[in-house]
N, C-alpha and C. Protein backbone atom coordinates (compact mmCIF):
# COMPACT_ATOMS: atom_id res chain seq x y z
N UNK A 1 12.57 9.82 -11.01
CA UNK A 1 13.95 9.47 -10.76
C UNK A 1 14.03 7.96 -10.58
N UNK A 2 14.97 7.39 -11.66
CA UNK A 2 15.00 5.79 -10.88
C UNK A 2 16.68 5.93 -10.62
N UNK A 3 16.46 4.48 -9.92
CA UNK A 3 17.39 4.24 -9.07
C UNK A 3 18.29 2.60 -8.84
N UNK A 4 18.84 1.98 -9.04
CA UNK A 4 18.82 0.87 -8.94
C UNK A 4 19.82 0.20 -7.19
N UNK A 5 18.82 -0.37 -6.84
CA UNK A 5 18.84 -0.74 -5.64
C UNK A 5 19.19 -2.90 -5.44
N UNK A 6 20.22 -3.16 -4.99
CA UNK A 6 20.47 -4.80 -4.50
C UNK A 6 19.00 -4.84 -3.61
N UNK A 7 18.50 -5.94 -3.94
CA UNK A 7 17.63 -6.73 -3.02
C UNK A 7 17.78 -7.71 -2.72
N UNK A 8 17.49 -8.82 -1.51
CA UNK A 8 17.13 -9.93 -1.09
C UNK A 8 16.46 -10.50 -1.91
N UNK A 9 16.48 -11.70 -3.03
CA UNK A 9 15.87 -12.73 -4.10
C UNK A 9 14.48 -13.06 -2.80
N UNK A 10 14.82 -13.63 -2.17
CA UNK A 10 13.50 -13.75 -1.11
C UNK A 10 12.61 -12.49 -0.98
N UNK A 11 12.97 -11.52 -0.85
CA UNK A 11 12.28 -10.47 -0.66
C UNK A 11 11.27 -9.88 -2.16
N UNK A 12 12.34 -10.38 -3.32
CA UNK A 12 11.64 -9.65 -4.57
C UNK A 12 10.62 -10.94 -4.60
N UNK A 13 10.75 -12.19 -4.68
CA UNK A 13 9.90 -13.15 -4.96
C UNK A 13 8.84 -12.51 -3.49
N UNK A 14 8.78 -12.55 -2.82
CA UNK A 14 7.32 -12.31 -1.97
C UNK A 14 6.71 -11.51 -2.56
N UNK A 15 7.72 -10.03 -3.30
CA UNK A 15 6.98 -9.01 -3.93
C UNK A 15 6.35 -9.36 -4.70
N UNK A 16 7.27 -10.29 -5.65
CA UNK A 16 6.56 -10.44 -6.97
C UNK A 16 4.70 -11.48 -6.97
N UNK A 17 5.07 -12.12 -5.77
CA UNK A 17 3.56 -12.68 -5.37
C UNK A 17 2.65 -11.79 -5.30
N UNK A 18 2.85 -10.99 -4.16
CA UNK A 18 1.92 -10.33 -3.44
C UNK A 18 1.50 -8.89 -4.81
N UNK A 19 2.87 -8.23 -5.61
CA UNK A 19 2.11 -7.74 -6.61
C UNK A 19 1.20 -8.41 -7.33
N UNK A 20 1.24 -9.58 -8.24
CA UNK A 20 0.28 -10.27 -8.70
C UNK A 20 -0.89 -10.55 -7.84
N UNK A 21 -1.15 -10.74 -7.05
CA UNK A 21 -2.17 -10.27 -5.92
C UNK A 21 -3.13 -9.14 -6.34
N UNK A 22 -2.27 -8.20 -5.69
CA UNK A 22 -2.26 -6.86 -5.87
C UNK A 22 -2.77 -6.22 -7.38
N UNK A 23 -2.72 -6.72 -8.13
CA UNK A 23 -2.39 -5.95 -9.52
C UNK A 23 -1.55 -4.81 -9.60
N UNK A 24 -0.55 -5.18 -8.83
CA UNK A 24 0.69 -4.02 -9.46
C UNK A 24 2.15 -4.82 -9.79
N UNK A 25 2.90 -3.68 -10.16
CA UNK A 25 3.79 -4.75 -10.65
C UNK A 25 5.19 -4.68 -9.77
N UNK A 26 5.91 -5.51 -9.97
CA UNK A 26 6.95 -5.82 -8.78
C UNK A 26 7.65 -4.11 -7.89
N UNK A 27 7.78 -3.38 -8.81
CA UNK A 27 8.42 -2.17 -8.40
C UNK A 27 7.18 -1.66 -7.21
N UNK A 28 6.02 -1.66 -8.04
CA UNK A 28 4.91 -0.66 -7.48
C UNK A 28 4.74 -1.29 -6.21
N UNK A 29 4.89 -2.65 -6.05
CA UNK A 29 4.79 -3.08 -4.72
C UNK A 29 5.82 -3.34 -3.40
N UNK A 30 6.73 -2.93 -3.91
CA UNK A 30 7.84 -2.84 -3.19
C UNK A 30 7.98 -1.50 -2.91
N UNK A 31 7.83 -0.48 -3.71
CA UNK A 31 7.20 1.29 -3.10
C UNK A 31 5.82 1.31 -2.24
N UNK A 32 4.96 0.75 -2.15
CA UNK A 32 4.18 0.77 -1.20
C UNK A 32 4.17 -0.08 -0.20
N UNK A 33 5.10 -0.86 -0.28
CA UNK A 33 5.86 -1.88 1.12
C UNK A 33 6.44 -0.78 2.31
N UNK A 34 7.30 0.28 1.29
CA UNK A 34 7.85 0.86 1.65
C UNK A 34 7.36 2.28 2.27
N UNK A 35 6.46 2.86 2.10
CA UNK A 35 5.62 4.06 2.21
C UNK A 35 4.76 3.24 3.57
N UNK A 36 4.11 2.04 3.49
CA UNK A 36 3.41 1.50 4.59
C UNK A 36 4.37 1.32 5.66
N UNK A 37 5.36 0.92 5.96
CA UNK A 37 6.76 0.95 6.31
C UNK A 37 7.41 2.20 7.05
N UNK A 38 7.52 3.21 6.28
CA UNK A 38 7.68 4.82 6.79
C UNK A 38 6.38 4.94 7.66
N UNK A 39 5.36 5.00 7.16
CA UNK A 39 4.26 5.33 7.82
C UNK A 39 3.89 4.43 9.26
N UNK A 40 4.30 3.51 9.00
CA UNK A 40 4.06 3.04 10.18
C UNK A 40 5.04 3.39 11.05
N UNK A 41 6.55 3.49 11.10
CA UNK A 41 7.43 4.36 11.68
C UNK A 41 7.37 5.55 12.06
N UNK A 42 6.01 6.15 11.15
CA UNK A 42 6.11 7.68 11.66
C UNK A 42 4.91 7.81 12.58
N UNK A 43 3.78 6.86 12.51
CA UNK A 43 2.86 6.78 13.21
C UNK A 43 2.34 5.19 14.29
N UNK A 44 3.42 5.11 15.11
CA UNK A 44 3.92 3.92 15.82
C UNK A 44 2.26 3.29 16.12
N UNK A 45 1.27 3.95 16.34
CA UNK A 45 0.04 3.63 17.60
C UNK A 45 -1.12 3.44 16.26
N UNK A 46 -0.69 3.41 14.84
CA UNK A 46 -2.06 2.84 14.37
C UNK A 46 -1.23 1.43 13.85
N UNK A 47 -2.34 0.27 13.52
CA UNK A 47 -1.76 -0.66 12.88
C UNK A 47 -1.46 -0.57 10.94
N UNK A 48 -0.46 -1.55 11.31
CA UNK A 48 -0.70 -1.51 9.97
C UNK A 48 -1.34 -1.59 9.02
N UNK A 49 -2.32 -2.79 9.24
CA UNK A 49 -3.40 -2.84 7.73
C UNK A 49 -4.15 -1.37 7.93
N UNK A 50 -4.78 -0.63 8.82
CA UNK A 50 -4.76 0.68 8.79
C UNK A 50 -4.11 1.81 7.70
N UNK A 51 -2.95 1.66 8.07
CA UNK A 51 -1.79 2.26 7.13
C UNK A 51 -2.20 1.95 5.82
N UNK A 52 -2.52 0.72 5.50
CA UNK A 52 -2.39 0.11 4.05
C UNK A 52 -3.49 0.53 3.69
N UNK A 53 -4.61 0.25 3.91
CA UNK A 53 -5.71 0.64 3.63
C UNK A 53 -5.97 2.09 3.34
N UNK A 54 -5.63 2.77 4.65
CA UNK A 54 -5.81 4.58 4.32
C UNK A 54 -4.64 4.93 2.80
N UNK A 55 -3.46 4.52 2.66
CA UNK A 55 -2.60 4.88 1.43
C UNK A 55 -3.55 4.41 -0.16
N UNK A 56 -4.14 3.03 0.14
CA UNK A 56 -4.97 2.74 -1.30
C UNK A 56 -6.24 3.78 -1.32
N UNK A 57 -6.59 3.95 -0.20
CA UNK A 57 -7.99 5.10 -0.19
C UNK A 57 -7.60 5.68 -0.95
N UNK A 58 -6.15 6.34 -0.17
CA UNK A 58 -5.48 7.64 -0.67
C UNK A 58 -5.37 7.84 -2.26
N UNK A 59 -4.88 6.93 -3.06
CA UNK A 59 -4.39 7.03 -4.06
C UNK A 59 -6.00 6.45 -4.67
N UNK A 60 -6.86 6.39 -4.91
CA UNK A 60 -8.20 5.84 -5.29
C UNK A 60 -8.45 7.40 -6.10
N UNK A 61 -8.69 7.74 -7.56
CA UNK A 61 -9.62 8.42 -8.01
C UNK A 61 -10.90 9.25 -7.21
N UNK A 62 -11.15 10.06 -6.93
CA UNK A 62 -12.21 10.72 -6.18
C UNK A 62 -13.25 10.19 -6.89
N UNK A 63 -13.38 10.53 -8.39
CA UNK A 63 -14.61 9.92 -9.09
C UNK A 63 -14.81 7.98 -9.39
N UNK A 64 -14.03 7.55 -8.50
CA UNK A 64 -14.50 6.27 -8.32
C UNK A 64 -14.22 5.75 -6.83
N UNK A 65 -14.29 7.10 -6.11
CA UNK A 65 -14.43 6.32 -4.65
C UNK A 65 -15.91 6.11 -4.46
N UNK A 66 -16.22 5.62 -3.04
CA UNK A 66 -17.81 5.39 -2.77
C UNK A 66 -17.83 6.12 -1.51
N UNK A 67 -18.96 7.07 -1.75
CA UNK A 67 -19.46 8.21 -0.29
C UNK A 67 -19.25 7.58 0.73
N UNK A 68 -18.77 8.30 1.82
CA UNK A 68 -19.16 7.38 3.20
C UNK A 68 -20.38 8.00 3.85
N UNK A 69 -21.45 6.75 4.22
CA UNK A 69 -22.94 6.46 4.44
C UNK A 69 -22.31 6.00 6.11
N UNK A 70 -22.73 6.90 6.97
CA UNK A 70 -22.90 6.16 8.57
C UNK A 70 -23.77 5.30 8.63
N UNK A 71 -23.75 4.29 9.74
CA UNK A 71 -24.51 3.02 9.47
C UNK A 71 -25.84 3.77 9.76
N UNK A 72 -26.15 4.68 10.53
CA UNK A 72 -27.39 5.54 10.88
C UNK A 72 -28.04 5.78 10.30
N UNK A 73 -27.27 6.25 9.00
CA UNK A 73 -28.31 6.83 8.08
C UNK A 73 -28.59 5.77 6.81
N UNK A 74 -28.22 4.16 6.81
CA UNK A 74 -29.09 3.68 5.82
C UNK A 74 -30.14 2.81 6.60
């Protein structure tokens, strides 16, 4: 479903940085602005880069994530 939404010119230019950053492109980063955003609203007591981090896990290919190794066992 798209949708067309007014934005803040300030707001799309940060996007459009931080996608190029990112390697995504202006939309894709302004939907995961937004999902980190909810999530952090819905889960007040973790931080954010938390948030951000667990959503890219999230969306990561299974066959190109990397096992998790406790420091114990290398």
């Amino acid at each position: 479903m798209s949708v067309s939404v007014r934005l803040d010119d300030e707001l799309v230019n940060q996007a459009r940085s931080a996608a190029k950053a990112e390697f995504r492109t202006v939309q894709g980063q302004l939907e995961f602005w937004a999902k980190v955003g909810r999530a952090a609203l819905d889960n007040p007591d973790l931080p954010a880069d938390f948030i951000a981090e667990s959503l890219m896990a999230m969306a990561e290919p299974r066959e190109e994530a990397t096992p998790f190794v406790p420091s114990s066992k290398r």
